[in-house]
PDB file of N, CA and C in Angstrom:
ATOM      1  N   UNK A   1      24.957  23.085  -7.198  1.00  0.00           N
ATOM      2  CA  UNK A   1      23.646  23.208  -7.786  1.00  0.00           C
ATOM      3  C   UNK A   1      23.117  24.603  -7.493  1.00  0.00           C
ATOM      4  N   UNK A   2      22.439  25.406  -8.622  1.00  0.00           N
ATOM      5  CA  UNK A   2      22.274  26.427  -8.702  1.00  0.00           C
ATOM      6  C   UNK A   2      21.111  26.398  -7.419  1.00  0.00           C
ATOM      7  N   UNK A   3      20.202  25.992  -8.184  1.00  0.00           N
ATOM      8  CA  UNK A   3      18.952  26.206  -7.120  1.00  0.00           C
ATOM      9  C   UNK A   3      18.502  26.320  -5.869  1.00  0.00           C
ATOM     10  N   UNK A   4      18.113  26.779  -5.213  1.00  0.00           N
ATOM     11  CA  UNK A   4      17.860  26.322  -3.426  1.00  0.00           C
ATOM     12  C   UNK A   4      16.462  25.719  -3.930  1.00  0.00           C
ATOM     13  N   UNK A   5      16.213  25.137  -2.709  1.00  0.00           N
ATOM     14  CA  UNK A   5      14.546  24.666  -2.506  1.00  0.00           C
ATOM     15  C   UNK A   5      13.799  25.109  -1.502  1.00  0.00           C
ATOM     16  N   UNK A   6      12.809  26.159  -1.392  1.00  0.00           N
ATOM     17  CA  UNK A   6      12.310  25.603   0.072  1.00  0.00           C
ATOM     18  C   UNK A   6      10.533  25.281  -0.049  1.00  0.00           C
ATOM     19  N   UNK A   7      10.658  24.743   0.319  1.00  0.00           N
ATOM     20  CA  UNK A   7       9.118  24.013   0.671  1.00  0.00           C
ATOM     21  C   UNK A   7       8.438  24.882   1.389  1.00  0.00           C
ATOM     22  N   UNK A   8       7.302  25.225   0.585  1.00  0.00           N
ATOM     23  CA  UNK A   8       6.325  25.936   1.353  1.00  0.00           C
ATOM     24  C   UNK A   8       5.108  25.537   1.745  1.00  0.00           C
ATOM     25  N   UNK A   9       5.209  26.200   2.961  1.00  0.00           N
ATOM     26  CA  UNK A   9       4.126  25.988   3.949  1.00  0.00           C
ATOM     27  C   UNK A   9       2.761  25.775   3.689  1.00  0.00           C
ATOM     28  N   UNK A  10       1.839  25.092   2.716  1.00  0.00           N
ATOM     29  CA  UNK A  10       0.634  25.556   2.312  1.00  0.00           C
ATOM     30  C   UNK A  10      -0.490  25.176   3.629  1.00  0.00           C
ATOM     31  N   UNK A  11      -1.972  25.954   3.682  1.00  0.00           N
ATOM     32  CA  UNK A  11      -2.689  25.531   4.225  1.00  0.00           C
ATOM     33  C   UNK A  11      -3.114  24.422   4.612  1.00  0.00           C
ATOM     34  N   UNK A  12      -2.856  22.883   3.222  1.00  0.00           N
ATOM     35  CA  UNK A  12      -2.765  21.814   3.212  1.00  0.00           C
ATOM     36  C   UNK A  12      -1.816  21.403   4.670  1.00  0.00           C
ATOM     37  N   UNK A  13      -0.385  21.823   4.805  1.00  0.00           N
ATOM     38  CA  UNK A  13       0.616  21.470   5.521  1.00  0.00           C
ATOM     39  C   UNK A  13       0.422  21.496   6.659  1.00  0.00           C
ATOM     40  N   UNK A  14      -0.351  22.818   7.131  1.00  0.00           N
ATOM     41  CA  UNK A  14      -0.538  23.175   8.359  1.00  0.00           C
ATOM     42  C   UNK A  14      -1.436  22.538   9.393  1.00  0.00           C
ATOM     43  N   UNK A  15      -2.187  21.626   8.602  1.00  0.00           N
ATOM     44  CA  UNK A  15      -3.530  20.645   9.289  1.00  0.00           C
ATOM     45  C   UNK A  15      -2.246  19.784   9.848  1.00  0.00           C
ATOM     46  N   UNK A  16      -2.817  19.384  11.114  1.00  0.00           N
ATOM     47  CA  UNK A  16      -2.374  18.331  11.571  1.00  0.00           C
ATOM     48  C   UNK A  16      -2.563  17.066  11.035  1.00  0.00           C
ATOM     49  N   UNK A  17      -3.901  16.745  10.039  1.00  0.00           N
ATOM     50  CA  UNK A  17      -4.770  15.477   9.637  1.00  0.00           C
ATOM     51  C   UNK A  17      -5.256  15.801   8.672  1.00  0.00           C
ATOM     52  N   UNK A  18      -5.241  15.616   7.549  1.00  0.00           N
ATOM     53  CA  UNK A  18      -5.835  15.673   6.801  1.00  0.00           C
ATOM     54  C   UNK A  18      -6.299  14.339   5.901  1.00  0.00           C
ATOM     55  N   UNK A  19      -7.438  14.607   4.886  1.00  0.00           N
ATOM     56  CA  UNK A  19      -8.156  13.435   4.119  1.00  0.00           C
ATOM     57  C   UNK A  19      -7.269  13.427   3.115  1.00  0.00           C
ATOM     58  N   UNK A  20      -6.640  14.555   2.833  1.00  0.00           N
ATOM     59  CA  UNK A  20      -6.136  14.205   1.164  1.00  0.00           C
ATOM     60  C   UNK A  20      -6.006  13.031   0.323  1.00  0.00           C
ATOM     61  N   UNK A  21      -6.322  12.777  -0.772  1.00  0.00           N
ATOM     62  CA  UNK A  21      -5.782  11.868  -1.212  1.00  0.00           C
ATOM     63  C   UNK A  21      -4.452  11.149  -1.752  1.00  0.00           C
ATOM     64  N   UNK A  22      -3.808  12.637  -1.933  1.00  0.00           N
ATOM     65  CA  UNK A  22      -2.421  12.874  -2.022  1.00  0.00           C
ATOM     66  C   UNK A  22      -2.056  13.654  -1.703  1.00  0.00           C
ATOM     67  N   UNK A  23      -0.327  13.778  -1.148  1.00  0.00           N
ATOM     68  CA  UNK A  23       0.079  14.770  -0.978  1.00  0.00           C
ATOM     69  C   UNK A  23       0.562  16.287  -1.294  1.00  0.00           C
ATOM     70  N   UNK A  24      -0.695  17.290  -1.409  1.00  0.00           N
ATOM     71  CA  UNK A  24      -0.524  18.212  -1.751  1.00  0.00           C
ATOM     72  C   UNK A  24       0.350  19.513  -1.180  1.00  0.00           C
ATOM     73  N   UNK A  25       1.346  18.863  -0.174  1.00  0.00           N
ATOM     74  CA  UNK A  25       2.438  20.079   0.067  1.00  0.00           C
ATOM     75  C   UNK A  25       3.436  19.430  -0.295  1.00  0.00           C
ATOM     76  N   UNK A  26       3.670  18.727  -0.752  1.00  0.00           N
ATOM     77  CA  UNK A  26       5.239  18.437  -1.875  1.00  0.00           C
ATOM     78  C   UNK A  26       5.517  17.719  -3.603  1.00  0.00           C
ATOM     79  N   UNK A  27       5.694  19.016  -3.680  1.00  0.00           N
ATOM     80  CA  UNK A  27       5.556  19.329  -5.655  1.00  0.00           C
ATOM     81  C   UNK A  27       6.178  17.954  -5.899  1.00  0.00           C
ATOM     82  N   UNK A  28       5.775  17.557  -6.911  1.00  0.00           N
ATOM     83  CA  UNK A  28       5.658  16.516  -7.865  1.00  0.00           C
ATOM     84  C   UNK A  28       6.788  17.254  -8.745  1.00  0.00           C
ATOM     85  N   UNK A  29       8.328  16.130  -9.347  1.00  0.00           N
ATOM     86  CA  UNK A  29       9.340  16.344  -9.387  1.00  0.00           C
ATOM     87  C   UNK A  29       9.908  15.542 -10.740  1.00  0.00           C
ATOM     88  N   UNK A  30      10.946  15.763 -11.580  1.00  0.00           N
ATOM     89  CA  UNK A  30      11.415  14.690 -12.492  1.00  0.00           C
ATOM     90  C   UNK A  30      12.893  15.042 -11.832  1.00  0.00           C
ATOM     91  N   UNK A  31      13.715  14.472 -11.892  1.00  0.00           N
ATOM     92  CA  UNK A  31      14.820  14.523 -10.931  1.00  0.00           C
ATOM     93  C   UNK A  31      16.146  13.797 -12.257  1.00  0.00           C
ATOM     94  N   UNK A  32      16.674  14.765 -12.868  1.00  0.00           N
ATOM     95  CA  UNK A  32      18.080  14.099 -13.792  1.00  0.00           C
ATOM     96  C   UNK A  32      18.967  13.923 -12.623  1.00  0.00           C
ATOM     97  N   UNK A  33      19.608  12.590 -12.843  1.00  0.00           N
ATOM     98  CA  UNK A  33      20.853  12.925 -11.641  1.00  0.00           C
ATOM     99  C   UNK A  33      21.947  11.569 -12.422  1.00  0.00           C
ATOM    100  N   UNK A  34      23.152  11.893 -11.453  1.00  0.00           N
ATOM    101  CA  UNK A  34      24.244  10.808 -12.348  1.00  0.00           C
ATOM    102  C   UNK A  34      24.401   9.990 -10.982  1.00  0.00           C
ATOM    103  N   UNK A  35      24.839   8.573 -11.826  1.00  0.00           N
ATOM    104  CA  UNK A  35      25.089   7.470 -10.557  1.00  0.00           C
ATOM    105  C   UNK A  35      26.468   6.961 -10.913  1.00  0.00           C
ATOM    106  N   UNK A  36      26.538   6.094 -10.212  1.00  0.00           N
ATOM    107  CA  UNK A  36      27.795   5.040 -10.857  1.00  0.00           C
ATOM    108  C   UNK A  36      27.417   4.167 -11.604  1.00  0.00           C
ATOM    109  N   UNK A  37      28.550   3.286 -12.615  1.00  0.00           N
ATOM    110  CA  UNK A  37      28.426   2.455 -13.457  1.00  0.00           C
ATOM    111  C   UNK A  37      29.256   1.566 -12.899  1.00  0.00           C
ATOM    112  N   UNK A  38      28.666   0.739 -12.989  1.00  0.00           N
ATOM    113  CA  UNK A  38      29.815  -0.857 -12.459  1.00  0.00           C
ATOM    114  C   UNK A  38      30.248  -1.808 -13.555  1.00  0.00           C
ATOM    115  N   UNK A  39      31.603  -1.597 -13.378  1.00  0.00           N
ATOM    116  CA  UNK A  39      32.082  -2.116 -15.096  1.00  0.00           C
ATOM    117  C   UNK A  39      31.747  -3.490 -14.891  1.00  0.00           C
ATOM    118  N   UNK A  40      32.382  -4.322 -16.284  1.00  0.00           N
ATOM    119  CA  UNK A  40      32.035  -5.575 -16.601  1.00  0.00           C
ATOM    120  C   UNK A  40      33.062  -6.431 -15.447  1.00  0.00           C
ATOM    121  N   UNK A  41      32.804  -7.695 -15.423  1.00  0.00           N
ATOM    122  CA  UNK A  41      33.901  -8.625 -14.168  1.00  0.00           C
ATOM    123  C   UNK A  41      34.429  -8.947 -15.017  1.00  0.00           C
ATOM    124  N   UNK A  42      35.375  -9.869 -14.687  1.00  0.00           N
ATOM    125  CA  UNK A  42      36.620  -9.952 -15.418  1.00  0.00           C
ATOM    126  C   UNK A  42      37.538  -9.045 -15.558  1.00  0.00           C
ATOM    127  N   UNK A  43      38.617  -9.554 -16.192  1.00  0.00           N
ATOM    128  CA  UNK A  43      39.593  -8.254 -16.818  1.00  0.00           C
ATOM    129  C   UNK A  43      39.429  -7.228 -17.936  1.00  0.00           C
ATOM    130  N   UNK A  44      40.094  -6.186 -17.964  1.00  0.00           N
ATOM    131  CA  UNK A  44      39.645  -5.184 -18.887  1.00  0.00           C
ATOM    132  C   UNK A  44      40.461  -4.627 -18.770  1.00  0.00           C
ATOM    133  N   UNK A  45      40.611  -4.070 -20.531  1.00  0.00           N
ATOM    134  CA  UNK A  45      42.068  -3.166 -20.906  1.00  0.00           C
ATOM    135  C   UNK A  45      41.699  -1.997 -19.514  1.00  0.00           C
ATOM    136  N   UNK A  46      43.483  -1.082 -19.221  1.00  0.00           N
ATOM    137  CA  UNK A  46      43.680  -0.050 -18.869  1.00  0.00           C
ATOM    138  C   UNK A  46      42.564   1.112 -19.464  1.00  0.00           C
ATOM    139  N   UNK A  47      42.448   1.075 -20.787  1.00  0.00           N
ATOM    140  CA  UNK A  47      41.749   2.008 -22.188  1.00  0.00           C
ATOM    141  C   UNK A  47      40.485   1.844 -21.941  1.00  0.00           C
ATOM    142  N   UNK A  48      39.791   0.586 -21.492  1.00  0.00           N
ATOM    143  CA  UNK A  48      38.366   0.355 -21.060  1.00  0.00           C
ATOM    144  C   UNK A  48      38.171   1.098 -20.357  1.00  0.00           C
ATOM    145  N   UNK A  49      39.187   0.823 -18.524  1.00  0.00           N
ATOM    146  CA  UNK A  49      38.775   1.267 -17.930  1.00  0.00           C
ATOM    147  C   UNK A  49      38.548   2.792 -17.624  1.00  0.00           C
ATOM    148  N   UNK A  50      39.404   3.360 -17.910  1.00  0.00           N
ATOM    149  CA  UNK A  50      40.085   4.976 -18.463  1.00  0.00           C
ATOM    150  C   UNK A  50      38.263   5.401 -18.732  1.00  0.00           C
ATOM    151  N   UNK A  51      37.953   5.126 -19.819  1.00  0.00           N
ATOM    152  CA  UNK A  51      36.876   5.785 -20.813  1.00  0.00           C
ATOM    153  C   UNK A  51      35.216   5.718 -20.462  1.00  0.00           C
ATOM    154  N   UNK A  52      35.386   4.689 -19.089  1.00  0.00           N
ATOM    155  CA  UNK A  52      34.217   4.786 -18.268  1.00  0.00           C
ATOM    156  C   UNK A  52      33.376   5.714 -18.595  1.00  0.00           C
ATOM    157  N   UNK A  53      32.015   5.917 -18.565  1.00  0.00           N
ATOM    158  CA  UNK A  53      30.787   6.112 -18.690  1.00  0.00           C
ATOM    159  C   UNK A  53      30.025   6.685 -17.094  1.00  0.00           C
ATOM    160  N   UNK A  54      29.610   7.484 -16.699  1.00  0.00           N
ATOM    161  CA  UNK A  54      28.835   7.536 -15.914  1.00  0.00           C
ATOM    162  C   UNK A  54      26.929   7.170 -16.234  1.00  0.00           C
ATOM    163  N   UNK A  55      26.242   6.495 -15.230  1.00  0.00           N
ATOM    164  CA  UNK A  55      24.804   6.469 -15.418  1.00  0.00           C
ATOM    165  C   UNK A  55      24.154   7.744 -15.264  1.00  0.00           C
ATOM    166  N   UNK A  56      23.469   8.179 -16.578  1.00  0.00           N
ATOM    167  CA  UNK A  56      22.529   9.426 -16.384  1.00  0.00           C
ATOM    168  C   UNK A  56      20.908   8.725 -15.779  1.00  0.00           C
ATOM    169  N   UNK A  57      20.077   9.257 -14.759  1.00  0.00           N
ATOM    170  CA  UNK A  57      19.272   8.887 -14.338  1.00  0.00           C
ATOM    171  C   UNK A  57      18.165   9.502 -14.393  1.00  0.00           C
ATOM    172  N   UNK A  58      16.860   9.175 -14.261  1.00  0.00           N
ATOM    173  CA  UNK A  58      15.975   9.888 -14.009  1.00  0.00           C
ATOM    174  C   UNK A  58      14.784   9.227 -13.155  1.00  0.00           C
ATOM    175  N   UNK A  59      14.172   9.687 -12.531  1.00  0.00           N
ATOM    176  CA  UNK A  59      12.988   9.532 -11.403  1.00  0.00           C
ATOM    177  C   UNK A  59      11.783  10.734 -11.341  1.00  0.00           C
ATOM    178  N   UNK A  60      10.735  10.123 -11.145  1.00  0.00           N
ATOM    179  CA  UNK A  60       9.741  10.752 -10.907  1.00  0.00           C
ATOM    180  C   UNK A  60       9.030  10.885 -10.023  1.00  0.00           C
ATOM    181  N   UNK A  61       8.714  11.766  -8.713  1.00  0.00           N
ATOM    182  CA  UNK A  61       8.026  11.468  -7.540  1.00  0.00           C
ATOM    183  C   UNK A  61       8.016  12.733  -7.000  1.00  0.00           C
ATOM    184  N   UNK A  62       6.976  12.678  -5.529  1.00  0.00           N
ATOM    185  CA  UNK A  62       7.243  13.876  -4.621  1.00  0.00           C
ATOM    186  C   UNK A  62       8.528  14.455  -4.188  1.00  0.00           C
ATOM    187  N   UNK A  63       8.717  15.483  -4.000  1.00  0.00           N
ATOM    188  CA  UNK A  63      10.299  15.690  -3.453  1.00  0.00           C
ATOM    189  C   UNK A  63       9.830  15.883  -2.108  1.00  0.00           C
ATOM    190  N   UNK A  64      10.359  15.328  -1.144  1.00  0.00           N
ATOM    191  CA  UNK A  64       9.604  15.260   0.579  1.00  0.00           C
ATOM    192  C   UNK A  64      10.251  16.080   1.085  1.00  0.00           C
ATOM    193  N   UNK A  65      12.295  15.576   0.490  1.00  0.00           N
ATOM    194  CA  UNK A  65      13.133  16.300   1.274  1.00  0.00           C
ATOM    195  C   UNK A  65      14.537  17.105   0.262  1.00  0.00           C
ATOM    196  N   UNK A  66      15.126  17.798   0.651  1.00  0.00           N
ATOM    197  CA  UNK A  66      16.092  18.065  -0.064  1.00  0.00           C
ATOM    198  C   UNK A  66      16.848  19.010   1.255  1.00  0.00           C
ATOM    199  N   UNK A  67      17.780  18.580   0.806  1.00  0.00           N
ATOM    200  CA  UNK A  67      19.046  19.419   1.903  1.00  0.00           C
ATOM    201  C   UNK A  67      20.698  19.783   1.216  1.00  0.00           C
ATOM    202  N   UNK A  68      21.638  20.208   1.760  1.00  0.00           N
ATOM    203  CA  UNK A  68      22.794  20.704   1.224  1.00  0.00           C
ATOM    204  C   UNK A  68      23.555  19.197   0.964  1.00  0.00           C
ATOM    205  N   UNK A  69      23.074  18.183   1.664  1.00  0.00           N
ATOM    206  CA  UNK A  69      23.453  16.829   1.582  1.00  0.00           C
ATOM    207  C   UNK A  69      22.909  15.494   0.798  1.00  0.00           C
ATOM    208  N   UNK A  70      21.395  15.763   0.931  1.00  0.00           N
ATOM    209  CA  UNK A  70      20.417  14.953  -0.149  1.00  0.00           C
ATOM    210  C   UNK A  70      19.266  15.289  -0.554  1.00  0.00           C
ATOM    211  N   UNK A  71      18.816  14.764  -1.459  1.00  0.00           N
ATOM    212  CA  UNK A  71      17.495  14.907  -2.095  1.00  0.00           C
ATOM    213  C   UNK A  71      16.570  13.568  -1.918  1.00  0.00           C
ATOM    214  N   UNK A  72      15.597  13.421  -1.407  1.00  0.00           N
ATOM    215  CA  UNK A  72      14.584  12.906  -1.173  1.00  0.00           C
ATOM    216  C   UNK A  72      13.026  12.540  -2.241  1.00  0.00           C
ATOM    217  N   UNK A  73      13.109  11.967  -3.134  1.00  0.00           N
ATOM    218  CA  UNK A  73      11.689  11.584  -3.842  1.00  0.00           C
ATOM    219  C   UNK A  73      11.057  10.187  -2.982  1.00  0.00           C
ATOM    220  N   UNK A  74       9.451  10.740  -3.296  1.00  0.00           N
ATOM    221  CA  UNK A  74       8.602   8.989  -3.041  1.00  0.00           C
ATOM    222  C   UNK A  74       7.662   8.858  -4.322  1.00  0.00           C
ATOM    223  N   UNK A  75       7.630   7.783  -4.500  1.00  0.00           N
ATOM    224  CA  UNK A  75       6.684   7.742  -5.523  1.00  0.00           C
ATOM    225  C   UNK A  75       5.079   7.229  -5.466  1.00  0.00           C
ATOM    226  N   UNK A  76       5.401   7.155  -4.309  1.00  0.00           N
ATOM    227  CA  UNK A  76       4.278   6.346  -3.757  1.00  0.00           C
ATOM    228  C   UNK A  76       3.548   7.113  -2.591  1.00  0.00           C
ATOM    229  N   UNK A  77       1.936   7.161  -2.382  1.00  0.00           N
ATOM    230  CA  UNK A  77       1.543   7.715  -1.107  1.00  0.00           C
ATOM    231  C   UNK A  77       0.244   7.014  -1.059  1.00  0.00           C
ATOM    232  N   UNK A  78       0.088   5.761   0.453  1.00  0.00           N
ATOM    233  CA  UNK A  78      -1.133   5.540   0.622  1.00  0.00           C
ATOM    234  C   UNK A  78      -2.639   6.588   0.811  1.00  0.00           C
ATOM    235  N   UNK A  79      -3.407   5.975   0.383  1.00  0.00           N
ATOM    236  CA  UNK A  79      -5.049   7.145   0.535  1.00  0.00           C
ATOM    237  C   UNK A  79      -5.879   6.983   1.756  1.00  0.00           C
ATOM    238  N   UNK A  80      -5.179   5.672   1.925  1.00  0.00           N
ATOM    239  CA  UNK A  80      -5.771   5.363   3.441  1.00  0.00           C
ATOM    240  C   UNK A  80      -5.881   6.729   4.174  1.00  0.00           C
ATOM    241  N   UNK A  81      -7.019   7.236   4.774  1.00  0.00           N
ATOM    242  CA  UNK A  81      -6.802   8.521   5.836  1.00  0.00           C
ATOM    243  C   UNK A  81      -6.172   7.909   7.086  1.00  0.00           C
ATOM    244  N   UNK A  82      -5.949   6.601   7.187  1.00  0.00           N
ATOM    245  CA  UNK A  82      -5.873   6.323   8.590  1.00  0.00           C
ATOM    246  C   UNK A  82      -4.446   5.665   8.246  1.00  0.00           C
ATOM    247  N   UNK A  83      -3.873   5.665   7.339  1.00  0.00           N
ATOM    248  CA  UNK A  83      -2.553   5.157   6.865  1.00  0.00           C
ATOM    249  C   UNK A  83      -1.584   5.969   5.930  1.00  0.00           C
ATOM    250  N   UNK A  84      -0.633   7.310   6.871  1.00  0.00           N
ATOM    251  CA  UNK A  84      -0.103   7.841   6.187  1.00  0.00           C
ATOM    252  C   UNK A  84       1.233   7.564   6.084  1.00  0.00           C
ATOM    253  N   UNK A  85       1.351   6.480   5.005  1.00  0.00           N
ATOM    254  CA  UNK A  85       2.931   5.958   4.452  1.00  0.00           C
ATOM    255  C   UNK A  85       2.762   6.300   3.002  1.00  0.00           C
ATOM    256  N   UNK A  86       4.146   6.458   3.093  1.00  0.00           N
ATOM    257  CA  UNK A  86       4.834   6.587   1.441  1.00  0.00           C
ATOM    258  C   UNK A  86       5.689   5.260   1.023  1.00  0.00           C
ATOM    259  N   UNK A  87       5.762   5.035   0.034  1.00  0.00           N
ATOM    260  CA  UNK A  87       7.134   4.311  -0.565  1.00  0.00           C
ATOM    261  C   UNK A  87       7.393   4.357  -1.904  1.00  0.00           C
ATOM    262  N   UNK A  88       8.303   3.567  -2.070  1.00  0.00           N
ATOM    263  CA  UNK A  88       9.313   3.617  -3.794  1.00  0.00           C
ATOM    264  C   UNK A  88      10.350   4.849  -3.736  1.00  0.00           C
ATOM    265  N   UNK A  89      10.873   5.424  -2.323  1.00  0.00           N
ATOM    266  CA  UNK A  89      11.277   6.015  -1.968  1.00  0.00           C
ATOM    267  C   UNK A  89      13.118   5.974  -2.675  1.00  0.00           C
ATOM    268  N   UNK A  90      13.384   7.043  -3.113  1.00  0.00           N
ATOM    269  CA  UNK A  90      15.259   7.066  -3.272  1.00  0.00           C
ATOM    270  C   UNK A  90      15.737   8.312  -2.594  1.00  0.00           C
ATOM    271  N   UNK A  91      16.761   7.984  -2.191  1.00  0.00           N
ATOM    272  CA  UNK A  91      17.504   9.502  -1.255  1.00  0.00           C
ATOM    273  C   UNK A  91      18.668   9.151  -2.640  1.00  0.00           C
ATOM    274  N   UNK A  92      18.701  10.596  -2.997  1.00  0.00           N
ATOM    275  CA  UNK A  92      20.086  10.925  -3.877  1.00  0.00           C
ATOM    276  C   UNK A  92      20.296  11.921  -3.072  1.00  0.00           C
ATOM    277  N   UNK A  93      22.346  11.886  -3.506  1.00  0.00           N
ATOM    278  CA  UNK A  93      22.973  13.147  -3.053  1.00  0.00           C
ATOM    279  C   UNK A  93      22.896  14.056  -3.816  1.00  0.00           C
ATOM    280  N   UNK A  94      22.688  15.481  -2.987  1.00  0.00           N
ATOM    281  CA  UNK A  94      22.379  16.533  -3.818  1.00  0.00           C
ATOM    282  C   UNK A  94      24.039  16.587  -4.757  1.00  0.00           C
ATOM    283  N   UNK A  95      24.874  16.211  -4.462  1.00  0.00           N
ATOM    284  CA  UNK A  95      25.903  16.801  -5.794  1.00  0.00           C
ATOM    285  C   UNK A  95      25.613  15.954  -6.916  1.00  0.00           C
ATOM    286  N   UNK A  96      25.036  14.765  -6.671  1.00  0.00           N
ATOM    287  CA  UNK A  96      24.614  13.854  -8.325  1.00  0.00           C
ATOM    288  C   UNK A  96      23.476  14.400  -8.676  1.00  0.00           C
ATOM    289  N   UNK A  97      22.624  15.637  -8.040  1.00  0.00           N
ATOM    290  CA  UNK A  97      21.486  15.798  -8.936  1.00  0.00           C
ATOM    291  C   UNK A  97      21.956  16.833 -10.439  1.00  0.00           C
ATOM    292  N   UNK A  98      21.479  16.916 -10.891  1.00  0.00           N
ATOM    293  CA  UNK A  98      22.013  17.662 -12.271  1.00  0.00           C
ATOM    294  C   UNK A  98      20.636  18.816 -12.260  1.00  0.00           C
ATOM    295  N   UNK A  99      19.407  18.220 -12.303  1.00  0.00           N
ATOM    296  CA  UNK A  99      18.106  19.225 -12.657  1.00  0.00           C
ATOM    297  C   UNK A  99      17.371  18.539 -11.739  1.00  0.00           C
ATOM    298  N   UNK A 100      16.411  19.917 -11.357  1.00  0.00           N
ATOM    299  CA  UNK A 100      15.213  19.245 -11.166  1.00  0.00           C
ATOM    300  C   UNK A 100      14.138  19.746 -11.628  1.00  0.00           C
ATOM    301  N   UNK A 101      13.024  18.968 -12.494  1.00  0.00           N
ATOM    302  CA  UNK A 101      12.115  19.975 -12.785  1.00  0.00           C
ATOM    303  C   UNK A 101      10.851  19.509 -12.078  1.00  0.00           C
ATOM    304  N   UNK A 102       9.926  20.940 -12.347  1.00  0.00           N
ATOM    305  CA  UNK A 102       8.748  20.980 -11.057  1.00  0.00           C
ATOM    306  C   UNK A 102       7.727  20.664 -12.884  1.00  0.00           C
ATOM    307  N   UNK A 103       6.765  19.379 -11.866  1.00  0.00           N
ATOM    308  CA  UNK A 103       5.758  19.446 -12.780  1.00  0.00           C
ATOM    309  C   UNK A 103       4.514  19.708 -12.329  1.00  0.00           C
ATOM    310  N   UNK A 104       3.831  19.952 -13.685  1.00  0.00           N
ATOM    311  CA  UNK A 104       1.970  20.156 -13.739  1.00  0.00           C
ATOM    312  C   UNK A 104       1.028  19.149 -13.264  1.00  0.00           C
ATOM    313  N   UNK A 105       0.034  19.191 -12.906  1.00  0.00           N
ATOM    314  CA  UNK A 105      -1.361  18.267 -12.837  1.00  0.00           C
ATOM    315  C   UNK A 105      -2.280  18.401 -13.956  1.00  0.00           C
ATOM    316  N   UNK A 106      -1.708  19.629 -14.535  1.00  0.00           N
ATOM    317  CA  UNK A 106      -3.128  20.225 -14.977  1.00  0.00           C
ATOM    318  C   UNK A 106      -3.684  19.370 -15.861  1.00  0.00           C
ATOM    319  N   UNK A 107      -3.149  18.638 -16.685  1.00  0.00           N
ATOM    320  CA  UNK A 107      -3.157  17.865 -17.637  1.00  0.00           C
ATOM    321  C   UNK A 107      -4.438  16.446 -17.421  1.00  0.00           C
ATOM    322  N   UNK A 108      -4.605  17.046 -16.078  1.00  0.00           N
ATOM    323  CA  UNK A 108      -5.359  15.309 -15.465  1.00  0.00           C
ATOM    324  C   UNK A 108      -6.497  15.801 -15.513  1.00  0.00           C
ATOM    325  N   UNK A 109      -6.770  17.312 -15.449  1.00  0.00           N
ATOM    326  CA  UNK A 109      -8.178  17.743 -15.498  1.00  0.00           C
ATOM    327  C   UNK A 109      -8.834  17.536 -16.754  1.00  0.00           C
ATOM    328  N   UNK A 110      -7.893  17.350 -18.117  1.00  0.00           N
ATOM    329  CA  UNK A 110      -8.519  16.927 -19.397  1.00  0.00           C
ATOM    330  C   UNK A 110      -9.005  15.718 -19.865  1.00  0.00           C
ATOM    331  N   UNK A 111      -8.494  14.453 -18.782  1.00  0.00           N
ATOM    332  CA  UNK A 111      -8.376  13.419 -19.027  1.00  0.00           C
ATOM    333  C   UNK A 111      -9.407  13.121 -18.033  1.00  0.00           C
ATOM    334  N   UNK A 112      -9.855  13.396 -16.966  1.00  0.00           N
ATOM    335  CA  UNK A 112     -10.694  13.154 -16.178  1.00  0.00           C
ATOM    336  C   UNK A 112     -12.361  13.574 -17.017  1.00  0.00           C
TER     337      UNK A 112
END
């Protein structure tokens, strides 16, 4: 994968505590990546199996983590100030990611 990542440090990050309502030091992500396909049970021609298909995927969430080994999204982040959990969490390996793209907010300021 072409890209590196590194996560930067924002002022947000550096508080020990913060109110946020969300997490504003890790960009919001669409994540293409390939999985496995699990063929049908039973038997199946040689020619079936041969011509396999891989799953193209996609996910949407914070990227928390990414390393030379995996990639990290959550989709989820409590507002609780006094409850800072995430979930809907997937770790993919970085060699099944294909893209990742960084998205906007801005769009929420029109709708708000």
């Amino acid at each position: 994968m072409e890209e590196k990542l590194k996560l930067k440090q924002t002022e947000e990050t550096k508080k020990s505590s913060t109110s946020s309502p969300y997490p504003h030091c890790w960009p919001m992500v669409r994540i293409i990546w390939q999985d496995a396909m699990d063929g049908e049970t039973g038997w199946q021609s040689l020619e079936t199996m041969m011509s396999a298909k891989l799953a193209l995927c996609m996910d949407i969430g914070w990227l928390i983590k990414k390393t030379d080994e995996k990639v990290i999204i959550m989709g989820s982040w409590c507002v609780d100030p006094d409850d800072k959990e995430g979930g809907r969490y997937i770790t993919i390996p970085t060699g099944w990611v294909k893209k990742i793209e960084y998205l906007s907010v801005d769009y929420a300021k029109i709708r708000d």
